[in-house]
C-alpha atoms as a PDB file:
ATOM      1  CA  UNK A   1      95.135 118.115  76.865  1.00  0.00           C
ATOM      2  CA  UNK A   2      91.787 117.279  75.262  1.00  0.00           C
ATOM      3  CA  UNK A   3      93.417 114.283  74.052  1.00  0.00           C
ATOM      4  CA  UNK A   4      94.740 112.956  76.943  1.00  0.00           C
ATOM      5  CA  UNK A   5      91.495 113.155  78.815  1.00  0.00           C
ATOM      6  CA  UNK A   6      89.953 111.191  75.887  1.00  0.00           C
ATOM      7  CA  UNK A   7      92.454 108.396  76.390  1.00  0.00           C
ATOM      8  CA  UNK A   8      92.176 108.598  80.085  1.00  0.00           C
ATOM      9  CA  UNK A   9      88.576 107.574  79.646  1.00  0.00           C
ATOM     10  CA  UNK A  10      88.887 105.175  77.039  1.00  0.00           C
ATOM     11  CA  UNK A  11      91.502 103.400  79.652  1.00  0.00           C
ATOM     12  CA  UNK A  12      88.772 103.820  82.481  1.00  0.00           C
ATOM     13  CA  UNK A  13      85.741 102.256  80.275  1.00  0.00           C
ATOM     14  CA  UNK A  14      87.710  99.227  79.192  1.00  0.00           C
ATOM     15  CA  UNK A  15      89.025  98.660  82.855  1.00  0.00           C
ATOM     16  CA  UNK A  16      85.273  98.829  84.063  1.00  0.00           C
ATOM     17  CA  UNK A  17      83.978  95.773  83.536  1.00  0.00           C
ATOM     18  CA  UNK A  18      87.261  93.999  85.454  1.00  0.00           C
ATOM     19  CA  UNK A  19      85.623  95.664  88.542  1.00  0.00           C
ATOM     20  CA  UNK A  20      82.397  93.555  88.645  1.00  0.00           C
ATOM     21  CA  UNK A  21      83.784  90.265  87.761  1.00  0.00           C
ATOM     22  CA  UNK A  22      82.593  87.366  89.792  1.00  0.00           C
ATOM     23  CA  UNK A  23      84.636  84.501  91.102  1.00  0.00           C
ATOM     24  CA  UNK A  24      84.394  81.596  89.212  1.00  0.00           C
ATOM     25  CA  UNK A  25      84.861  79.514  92.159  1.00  0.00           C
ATOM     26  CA  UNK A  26      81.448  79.788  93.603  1.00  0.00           C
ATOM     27  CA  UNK A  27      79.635  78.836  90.311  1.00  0.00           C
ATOM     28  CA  UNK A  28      81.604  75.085  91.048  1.00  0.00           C
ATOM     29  CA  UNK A  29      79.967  75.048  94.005  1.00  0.00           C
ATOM     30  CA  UNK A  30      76.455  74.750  93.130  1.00  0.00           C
ATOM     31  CA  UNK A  31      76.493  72.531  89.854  1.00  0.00           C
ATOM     32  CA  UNK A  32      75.178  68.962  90.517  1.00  0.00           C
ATOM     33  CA  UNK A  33      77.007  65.965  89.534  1.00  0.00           C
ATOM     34  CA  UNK A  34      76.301  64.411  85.974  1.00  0.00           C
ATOM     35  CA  UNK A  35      74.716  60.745  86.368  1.00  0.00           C
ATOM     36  CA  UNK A  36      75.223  57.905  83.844  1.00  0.00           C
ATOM     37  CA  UNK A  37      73.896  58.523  80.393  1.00  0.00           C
ATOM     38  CA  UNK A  38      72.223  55.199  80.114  1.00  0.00           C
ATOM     39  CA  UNK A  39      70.338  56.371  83.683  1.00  0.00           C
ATOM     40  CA  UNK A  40      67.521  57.295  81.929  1.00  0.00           C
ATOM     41  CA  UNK A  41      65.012  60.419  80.997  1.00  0.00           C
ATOM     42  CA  UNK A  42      62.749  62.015  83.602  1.00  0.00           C
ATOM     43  CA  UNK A  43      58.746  61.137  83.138  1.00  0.00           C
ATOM     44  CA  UNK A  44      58.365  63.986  81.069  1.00  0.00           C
ATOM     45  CA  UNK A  45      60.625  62.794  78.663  1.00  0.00           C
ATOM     46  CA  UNK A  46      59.839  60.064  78.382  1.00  0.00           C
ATOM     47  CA  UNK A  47      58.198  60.862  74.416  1.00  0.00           C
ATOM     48  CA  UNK A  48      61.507  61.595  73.380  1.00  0.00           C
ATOM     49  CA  UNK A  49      62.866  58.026  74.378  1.00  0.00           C
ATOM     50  CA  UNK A  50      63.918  55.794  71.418  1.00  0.00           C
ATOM     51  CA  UNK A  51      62.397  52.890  70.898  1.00  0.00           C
ATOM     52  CA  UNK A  52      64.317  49.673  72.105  1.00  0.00           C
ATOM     53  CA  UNK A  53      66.036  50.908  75.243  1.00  0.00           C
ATOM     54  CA  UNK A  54      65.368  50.423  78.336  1.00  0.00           C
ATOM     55  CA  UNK A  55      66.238  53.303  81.370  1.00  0.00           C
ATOM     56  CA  UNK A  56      68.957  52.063  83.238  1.00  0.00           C
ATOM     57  CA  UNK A  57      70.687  49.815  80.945  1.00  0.00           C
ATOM     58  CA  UNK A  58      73.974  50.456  79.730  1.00  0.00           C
ATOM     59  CA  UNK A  59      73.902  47.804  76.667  1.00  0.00           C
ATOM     60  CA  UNK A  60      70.944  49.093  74.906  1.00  0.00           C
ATOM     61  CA  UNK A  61      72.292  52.442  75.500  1.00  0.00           C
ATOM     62  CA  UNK A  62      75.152  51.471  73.519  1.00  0.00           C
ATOM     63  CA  UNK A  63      73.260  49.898  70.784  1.00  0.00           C
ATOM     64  CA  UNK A  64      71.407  52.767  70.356  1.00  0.00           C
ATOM     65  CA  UNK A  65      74.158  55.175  69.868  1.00  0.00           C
ATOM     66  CA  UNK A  66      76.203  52.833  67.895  1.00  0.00           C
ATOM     67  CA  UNK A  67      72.770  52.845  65.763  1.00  0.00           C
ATOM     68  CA  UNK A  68      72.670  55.983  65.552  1.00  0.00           C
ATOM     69  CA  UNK A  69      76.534  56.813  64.699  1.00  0.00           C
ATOM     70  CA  UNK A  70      75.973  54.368  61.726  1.00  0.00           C
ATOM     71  CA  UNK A  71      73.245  56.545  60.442  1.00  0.00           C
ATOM     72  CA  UNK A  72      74.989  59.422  60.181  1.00  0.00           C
ATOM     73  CA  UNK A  73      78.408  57.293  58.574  1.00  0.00           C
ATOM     74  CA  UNK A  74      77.807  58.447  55.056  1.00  0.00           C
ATOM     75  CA  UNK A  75      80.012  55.417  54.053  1.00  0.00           C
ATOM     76  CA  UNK A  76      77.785  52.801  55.779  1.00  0.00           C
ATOM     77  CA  UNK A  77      74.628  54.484  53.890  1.00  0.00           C
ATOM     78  CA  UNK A  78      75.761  54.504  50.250  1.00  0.00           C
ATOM     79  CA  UNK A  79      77.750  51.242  50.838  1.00  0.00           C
ATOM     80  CA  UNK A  80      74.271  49.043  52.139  1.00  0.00           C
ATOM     81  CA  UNK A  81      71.799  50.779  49.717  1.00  0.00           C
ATOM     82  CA  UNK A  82      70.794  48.476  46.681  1.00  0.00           C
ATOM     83  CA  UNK A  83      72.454  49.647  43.175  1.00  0.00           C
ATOM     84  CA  UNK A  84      68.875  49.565  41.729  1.00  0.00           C
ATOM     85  CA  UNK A  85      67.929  52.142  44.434  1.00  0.00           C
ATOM     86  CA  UNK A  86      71.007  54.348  44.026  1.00  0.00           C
ATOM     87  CA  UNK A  87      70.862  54.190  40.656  1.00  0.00           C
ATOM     88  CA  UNK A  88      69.615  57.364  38.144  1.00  0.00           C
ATOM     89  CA  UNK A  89      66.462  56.413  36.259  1.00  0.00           C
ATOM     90  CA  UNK A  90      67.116  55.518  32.637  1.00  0.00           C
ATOM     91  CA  UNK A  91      66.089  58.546  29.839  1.00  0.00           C
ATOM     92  CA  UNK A  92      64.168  57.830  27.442  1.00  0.00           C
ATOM     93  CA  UNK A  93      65.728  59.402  24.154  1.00  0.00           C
ATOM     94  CA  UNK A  94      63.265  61.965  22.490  1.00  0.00           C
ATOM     95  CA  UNK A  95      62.478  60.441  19.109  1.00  0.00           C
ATOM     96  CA  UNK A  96      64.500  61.742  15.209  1.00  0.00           C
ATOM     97  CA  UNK A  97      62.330  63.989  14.077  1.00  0.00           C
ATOM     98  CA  UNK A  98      61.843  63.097  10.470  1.00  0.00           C
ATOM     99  CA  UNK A  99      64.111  65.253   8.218  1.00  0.00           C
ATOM    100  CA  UNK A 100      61.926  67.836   6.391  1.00  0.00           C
ATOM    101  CA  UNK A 101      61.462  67.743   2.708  1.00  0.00           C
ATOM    102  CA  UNK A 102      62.411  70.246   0.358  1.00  0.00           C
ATOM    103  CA  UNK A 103      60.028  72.330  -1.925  1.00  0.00           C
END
């Protein structure tokens, strides 16, 4: 009997929270519409706006995130740097130590 009462509970507590779910329908209600991504950053944003676009227009916007995309290709980064840059600095070999003489 014990048992029973133990699983009877167990079944209540996980049915609980199914009581005080909210409709999901209302939430869709109140979110605004999205605007254009190229639109442009509210005033106090405006320190985290990239240099070279302008608020508002789309081609810049583009250029910026295509600039940005290429930064992050890993491909595009080791393919445009300079060999000489890329390249491990020589080692200088440690001089023979001269052989020691015997007694």
């Amino acid at each position: 009997m014990k048992r029973a009462a133990w699983s009877l509970a167990l079944v209540a507590v996980a049915l609980l929270p199914a009581c005080s779910e909210h409709s999901q329908g209302e939430a869709a209600r109140l979110k605004k519409a999205d605007a254009k991504a190229s639109s442009g950053a509210v005033a106090a944003d405006k320190a985290y706006v990239a240099n070279g676009w302008t608020a508002g227009d789309d081609t810049s916007w583009q250029a910026q995130i295509r600039g940005r995309a290429q930064g992050q290709n890993e491909y595009a980064r080791i393919t445009s740097a300079t060999p000489a840059a890329t390249a491990p600095a020589p080692v200088a070999a440690a001089p023979a130590a001269a052989p020691a003489k015997a007694p």
